[in-house]
C-alpha atoms as a PDB file:
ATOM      1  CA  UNK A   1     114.488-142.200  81.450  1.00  0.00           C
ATOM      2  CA  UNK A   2     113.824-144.584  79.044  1.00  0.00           C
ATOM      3  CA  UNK A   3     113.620-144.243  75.146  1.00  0.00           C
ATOM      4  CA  UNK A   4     110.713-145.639  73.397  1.00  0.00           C
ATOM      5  CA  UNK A   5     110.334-145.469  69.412  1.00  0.00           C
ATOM      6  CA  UNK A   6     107.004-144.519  68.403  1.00  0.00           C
ATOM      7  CA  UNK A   7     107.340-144.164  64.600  1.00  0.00           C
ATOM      8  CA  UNK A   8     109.480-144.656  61.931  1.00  0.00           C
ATOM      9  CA  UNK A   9     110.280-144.284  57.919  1.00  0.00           C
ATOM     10  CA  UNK A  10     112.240-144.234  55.460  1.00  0.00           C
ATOM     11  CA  UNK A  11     113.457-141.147  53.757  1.00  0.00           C
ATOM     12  CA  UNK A  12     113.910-140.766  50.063  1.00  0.00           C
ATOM     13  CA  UNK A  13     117.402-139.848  50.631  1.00  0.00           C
ATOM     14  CA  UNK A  14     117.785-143.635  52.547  1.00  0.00           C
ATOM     15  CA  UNK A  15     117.927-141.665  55.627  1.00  0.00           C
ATOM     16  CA  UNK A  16     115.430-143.709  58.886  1.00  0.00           C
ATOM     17  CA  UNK A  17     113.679-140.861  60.585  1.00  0.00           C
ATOM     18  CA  UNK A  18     112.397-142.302  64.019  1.00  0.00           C
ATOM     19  CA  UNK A  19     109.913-140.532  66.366  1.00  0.00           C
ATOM     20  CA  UNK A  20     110.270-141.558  69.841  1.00  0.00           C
ATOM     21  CA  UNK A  21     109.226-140.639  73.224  1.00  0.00           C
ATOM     22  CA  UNK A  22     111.814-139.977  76.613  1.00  0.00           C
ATOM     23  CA  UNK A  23     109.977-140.570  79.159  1.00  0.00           C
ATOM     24  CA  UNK A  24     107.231-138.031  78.733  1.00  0.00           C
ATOM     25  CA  UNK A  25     109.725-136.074  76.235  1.00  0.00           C
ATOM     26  CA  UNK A  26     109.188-136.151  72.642  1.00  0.00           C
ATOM     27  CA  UNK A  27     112.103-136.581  70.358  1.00  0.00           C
ATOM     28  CA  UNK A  28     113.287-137.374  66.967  1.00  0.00           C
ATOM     29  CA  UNK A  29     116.099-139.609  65.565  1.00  0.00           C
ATOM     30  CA  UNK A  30     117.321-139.752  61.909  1.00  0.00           C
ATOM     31  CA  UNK A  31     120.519-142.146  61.215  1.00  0.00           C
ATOM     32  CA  UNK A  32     122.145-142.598  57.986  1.00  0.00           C
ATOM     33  CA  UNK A  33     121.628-145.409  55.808  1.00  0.00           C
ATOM     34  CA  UNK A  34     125.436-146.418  56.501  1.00  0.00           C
ATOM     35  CA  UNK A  35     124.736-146.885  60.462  1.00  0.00           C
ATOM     36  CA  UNK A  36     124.702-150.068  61.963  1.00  0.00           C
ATOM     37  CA  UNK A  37     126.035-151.960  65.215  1.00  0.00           C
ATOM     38  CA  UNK A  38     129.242-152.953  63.060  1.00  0.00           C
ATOM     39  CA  UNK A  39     129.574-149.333  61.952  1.00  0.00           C
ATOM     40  CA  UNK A  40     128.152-146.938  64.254  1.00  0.00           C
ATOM     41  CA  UNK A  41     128.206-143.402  63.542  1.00  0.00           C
ATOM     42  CA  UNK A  42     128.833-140.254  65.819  1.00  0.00           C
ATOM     43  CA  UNK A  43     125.915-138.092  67.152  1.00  0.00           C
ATOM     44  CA  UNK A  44     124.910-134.350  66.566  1.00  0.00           C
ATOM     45  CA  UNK A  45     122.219-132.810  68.940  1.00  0.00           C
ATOM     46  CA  UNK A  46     119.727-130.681  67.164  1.00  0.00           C
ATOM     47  CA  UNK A  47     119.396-127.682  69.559  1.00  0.00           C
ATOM     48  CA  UNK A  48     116.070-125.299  68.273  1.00  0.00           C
ATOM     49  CA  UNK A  49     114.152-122.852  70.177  1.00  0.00           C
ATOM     50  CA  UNK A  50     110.839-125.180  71.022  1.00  0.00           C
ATOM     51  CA  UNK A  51     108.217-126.027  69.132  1.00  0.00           C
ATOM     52  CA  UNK A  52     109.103-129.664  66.865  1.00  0.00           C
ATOM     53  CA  UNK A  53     106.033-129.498  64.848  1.00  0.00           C
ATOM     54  CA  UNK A  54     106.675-126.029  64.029  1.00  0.00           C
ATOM     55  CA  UNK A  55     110.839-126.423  63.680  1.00  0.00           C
ATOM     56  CA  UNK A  56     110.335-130.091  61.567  1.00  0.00           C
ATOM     57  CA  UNK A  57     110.861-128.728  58.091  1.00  0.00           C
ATOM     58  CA  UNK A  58     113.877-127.062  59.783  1.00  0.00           C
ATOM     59  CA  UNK A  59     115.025-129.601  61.550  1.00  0.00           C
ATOM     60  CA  UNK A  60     115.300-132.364  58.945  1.00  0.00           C
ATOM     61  CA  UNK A  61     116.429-130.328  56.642  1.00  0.00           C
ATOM     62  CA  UNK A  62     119.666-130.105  59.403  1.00  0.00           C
ATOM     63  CA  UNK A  63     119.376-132.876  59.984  1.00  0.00           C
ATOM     64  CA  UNK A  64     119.562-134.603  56.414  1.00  0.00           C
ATOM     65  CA  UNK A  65     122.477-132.722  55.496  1.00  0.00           C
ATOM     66  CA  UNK A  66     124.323-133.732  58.921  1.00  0.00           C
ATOM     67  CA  UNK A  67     122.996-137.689  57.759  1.00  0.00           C
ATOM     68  CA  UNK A  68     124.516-136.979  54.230  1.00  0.00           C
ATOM     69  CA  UNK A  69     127.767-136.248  56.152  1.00  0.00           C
ATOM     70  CA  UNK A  70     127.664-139.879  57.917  1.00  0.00           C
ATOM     71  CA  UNK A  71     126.560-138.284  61.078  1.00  0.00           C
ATOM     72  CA  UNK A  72     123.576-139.007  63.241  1.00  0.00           C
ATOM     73  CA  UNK A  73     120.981-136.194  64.468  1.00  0.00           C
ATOM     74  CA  UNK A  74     118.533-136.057  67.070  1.00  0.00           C
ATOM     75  CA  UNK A  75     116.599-134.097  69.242  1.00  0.00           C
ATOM     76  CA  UNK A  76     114.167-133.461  71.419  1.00  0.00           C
ATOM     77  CA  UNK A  77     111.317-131.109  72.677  1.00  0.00           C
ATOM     78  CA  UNK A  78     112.186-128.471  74.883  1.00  0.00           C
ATOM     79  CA  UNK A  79     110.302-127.752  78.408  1.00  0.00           C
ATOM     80  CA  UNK A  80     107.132-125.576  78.176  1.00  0.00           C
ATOM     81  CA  UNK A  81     106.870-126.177  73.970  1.00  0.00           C
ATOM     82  CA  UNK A  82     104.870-128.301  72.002  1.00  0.00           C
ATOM     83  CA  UNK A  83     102.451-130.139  73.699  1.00  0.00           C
ATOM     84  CA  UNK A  84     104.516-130.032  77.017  1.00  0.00           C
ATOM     85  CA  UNK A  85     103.022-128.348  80.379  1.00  0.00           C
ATOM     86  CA  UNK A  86     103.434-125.258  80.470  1.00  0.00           C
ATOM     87  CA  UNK A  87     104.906-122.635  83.290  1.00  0.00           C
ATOM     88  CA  UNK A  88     102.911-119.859  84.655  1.00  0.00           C
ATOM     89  CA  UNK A  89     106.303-117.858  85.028  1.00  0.00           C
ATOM     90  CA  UNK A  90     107.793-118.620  82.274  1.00  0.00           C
ATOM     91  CA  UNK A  91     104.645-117.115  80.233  1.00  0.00           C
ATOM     92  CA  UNK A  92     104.634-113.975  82.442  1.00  0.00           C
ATOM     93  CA  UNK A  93     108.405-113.719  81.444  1.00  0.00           C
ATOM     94  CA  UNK A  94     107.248-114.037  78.029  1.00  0.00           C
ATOM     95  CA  UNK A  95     104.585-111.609  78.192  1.00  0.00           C
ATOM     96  CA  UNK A  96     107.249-109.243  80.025  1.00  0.00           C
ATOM     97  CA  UNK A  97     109.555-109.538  76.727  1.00  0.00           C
ATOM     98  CA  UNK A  98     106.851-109.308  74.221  1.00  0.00           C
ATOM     99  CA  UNK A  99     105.931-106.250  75.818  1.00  0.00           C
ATOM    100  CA  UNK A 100     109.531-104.335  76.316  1.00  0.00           C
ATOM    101  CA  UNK A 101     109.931-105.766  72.494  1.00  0.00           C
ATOM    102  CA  UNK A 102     107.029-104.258  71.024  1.00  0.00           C
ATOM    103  CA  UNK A 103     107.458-100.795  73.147  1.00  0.00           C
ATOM    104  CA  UNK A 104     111.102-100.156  71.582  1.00  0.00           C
ATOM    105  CA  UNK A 105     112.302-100.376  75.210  1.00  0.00           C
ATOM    106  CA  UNK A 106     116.045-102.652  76.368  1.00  0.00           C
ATOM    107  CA  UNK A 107     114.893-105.735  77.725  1.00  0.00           C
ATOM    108  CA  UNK A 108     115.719-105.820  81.491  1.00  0.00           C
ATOM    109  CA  UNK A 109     118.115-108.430  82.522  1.00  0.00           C
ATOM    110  CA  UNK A 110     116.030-109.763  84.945  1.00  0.00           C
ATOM    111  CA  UNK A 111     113.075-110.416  82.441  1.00  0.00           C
ATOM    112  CA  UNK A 112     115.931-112.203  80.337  1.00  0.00           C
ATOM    113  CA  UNK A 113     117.011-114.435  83.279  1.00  0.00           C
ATOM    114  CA  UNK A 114     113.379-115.210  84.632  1.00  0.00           C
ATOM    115  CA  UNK A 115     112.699-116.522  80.898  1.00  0.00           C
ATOM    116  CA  UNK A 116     115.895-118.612  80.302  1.00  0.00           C
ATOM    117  CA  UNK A 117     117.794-119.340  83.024  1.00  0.00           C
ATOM    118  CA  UNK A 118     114.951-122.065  84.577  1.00  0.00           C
ATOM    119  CA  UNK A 119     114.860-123.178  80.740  1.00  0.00           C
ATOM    120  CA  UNK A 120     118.553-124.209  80.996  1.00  0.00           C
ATOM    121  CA  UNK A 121     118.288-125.678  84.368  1.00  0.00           C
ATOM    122  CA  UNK A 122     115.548-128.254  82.811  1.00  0.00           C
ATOM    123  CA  UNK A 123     116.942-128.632  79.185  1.00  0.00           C
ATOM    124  CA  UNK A 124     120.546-129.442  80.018  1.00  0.00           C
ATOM    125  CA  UNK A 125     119.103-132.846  82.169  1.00  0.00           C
ATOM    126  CA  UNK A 126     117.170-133.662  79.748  1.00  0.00           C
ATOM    127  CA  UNK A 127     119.542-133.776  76.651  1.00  0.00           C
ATOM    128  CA  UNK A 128     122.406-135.155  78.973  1.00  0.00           C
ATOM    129  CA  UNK A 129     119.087-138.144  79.329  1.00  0.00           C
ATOM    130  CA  UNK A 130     118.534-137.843  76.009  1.00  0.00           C
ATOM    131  CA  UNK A 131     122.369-138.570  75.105  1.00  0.00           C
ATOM    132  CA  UNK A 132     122.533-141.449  77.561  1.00  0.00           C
ATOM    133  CA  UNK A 133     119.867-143.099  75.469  1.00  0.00           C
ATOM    134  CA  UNK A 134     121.032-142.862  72.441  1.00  0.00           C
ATOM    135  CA  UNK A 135     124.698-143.811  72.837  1.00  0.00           C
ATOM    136  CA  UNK A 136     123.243-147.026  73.994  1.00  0.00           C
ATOM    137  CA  UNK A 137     121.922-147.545  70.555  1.00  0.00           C
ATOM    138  CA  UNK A 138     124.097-150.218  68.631  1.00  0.00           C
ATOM    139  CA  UNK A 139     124.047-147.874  65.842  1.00  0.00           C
ATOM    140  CA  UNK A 140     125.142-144.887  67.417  1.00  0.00           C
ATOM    141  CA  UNK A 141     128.796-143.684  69.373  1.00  0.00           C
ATOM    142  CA  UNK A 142     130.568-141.172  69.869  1.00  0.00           C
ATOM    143  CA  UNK A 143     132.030-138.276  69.309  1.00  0.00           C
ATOM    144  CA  UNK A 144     129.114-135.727  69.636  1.00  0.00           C
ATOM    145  CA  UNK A 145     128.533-132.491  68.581  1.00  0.00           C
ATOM    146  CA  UNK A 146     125.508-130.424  69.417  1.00  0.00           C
ATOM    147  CA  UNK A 147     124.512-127.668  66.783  1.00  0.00           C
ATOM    148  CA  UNK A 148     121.726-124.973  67.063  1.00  0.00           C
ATOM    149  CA  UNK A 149     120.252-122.874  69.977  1.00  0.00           C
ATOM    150  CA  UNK A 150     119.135-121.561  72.528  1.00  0.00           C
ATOM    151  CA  UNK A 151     122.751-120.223  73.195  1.00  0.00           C
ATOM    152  CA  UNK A 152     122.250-120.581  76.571  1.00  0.00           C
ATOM    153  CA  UNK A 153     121.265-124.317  76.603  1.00  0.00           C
ATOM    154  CA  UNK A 154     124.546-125.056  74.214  1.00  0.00           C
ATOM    155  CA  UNK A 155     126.429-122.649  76.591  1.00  0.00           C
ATOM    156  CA  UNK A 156     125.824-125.141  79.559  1.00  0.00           C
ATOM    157  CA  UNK A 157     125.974-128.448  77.586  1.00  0.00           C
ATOM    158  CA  UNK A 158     129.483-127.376  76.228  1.00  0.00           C
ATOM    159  CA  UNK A 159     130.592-126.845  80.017  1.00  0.00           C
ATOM    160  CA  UNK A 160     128.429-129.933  81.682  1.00  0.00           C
ATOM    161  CA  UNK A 161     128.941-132.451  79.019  1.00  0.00           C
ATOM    162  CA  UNK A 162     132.144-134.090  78.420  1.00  0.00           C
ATOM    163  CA  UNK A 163     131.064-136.087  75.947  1.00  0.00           C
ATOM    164  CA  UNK A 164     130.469-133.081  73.907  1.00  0.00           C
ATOM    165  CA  UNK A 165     133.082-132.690  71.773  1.00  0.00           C
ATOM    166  CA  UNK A 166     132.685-129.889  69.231  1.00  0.00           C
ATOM    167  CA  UNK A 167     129.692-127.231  69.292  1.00  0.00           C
ATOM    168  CA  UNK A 168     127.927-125.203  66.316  1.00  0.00           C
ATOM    169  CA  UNK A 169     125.940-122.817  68.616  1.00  0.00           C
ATOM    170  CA  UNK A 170     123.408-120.040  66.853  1.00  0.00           C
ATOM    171  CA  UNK A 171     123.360-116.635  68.344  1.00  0.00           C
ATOM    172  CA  UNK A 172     120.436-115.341  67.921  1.00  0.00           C
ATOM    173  CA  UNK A 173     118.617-115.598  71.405  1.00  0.00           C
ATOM    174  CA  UNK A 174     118.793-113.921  74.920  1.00  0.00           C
ATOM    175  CA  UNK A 175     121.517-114.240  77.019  1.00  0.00           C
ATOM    176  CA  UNK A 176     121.642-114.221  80.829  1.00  0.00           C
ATOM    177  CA  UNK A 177     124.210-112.630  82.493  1.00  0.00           C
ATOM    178  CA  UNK A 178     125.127-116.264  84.356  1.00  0.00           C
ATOM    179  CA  UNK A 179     126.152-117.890  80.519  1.00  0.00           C
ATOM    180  CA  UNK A 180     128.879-115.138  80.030  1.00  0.00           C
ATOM    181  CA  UNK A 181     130.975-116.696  83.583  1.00  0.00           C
ATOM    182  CA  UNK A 182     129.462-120.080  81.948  1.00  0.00           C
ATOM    183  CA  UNK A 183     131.248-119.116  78.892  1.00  0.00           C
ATOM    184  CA  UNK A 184     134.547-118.427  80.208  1.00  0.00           C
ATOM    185  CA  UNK A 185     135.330-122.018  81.233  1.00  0.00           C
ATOM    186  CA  UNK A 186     134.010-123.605  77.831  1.00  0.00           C
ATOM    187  CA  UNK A 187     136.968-125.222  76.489  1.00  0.00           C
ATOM    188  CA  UNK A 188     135.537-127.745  73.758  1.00  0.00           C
ATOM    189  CA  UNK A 189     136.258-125.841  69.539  1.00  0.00           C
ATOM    190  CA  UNK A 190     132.928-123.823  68.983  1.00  0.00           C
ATOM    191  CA  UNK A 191     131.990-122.491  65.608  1.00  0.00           C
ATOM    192  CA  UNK A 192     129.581-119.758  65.956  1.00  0.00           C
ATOM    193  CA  UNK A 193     126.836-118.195  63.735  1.00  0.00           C
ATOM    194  CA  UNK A 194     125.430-114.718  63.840  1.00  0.00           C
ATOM    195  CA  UNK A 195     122.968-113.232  61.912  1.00  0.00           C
ATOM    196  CA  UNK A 196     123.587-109.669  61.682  1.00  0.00           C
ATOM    197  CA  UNK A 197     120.156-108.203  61.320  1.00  0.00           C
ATOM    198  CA  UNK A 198     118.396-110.992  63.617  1.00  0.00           C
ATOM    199  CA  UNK A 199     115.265-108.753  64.476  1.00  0.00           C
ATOM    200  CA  UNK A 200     114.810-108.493  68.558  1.00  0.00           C
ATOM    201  CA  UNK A 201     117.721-109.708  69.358  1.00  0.00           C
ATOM    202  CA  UNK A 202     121.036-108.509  70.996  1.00  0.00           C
ATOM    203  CA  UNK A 203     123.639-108.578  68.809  1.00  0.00           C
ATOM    204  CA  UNK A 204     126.323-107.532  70.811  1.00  0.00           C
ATOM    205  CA  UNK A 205     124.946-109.354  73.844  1.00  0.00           C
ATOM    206  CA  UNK A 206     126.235-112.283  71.038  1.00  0.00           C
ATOM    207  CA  UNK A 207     129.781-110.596  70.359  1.00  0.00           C
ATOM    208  CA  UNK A 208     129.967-110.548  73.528  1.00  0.00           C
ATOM    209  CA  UNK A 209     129.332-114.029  74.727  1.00  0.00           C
ATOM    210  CA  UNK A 210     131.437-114.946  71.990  1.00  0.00           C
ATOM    211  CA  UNK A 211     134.676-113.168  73.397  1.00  0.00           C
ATOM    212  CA  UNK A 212     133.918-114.771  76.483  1.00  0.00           C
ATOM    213  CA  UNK A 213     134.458-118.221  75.815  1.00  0.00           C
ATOM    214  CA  UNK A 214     137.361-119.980  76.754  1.00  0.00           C
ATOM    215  CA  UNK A 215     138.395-122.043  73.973  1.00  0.00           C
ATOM    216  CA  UNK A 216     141.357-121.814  72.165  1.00  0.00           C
ATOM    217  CA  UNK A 217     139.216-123.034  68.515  1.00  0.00           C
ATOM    218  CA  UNK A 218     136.508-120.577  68.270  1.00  0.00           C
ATOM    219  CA  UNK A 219     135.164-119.203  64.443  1.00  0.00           C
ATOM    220  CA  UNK A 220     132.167-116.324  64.424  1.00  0.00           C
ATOM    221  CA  UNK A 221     130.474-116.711  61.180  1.00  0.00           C
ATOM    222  CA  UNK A 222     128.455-113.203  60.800  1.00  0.00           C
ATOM    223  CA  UNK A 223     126.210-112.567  57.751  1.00  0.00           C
ATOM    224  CA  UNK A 224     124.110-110.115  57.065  1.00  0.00           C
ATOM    225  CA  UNK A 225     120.446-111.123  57.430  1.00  0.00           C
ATOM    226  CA  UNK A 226     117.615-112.058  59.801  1.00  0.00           C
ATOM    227  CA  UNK A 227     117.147-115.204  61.982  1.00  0.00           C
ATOM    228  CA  UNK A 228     116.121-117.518  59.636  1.00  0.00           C
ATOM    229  CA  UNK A 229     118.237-116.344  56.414  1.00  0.00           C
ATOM    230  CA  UNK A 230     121.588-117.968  57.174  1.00  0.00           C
ATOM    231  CA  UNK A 231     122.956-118.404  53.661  1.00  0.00           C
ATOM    232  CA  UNK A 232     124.083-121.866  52.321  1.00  0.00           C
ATOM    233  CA  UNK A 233     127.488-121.189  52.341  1.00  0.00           C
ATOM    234  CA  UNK A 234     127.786-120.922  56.051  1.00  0.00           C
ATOM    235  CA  UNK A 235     125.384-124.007  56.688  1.00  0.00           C
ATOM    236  CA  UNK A 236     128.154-125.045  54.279  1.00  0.00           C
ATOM    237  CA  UNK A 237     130.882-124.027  56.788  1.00  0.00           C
ATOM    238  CA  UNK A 238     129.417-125.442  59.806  1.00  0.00           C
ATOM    239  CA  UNK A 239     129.123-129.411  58.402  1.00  0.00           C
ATOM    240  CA  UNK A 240     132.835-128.711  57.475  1.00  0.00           C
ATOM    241  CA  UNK A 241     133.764-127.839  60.968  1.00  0.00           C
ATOM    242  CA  UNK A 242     132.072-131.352  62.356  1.00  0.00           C
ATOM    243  CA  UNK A 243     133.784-133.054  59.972  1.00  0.00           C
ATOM    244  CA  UNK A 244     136.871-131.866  61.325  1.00  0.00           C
ATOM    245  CA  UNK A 245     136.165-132.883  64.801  1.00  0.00           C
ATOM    246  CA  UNK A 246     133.884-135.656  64.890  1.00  0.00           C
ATOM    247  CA  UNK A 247     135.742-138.225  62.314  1.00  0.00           C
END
């Protein structure tokens, strides 16, 4: 698929923030003011839960701090969000979840599969895409690092991608039974945050998947809270872990 740039500006912070378009995908690009061809930098993915216009403010704000860092950060728009088409089962699996969710009830595994599972199988091809066309920027090389969610999606990308060389991955969304064996043969240093009072979610579906996988470097950074109050300090935590293994 080819990458197209649609937009671009300037940040206050010297950060370039460039819109761009993967074939039919939408994405986003922001590069330090230090990149160049005759100093390239390495390459997080941004990994969110769908929805860029929604997930911007988020997103920059990620991805800003990962720029301040020297790093790279892009990403892209996830299958069925946005302004992509969407799937008649994949809103029927919604509306399945919504409904166990708001009843009090567990949350079949099979309603959890039927919503994620053909999310991964698109997603992963995509960002591995995605990642092709951007390590053929001048400005842009390796190593990369892919922070953020759905689990699931960084579960597979950690296994799949070889070029993947350190994960951040946020617990905090379903998790088929398929990622746990997925998890076992991840190998790559993970650092993993869990929010301990993440409303509808499993949390020990994430404790879980977290003893499962295989790597020898793996951190759990738990703090109390819901989904969206991860404190500073272990934003803090998780830049300091790509530094580690990406320069």
């Amino acid at each position: 698929m080819r990458l197209t740039f649609t937009s671009e500006q300037r940040l206050d912070d010297g950060v370039l923030e460039r819109t761009f378009t993967l074939g039919e995908i939408p994405g986003i690009l922001w590069t330090p003011a230090s990149a160049s061809a005759s100093t390239p930098t390495p390459l997080i993915l941004v990994g969110h839960p769908g929805g860029l216009d929604k997930m911007y403010p988020r997103l920059a704000g990620r991805a800003r701090h990962s720029a301040a860092d020297g790093f790279a950060a892009a990403t892209i728009e996830l299958p069925g969000s946005g302004d992509r088409p969407r799937s008649a089962a994949a809103e029927q699996a919604r509306a399945d979840l919504r409904r166990a969710l708001e009843a009090g009830e567990p949350v079949a595994e099979e309603i959890v599969d039927r919503l994620v599972l053909p999310l991964v199988e698109k997603a992963v091809p995509e960002w591995q895409a995605a990642l092709d066309a951007l390590l053929s920027l001048p400005e842009i090389d390796g190593p990369v690092g892919y922070s953020g969610g759905v689990i699931a999606i960084g579960t597979r990308l950690a296994l799949v991608e070889p070029r993947i060389s350190a994960a951040v991955l946020f617990a905090g969304s379903f998790v088929p039974r398929a990622s746990f064996e997925e998890a076992r043969q991840v190998t790559i240093p993970l650092h993993v945050l869990l929010q301990w009072d993440d409303e509808g979610n499993d949390r020990q579906a994430a404790l879980d998947l977290f003893d499962a996988f295989g790597s020898k470097e793996k951190t759990l950074n738990a703090n109390m809270g819901g989904h969206t109050g991860v404190p500073q300090f272990a934003g803090d935590a998780a830049a300091q872990f790509f530094t580690r293994h990406l320069k």
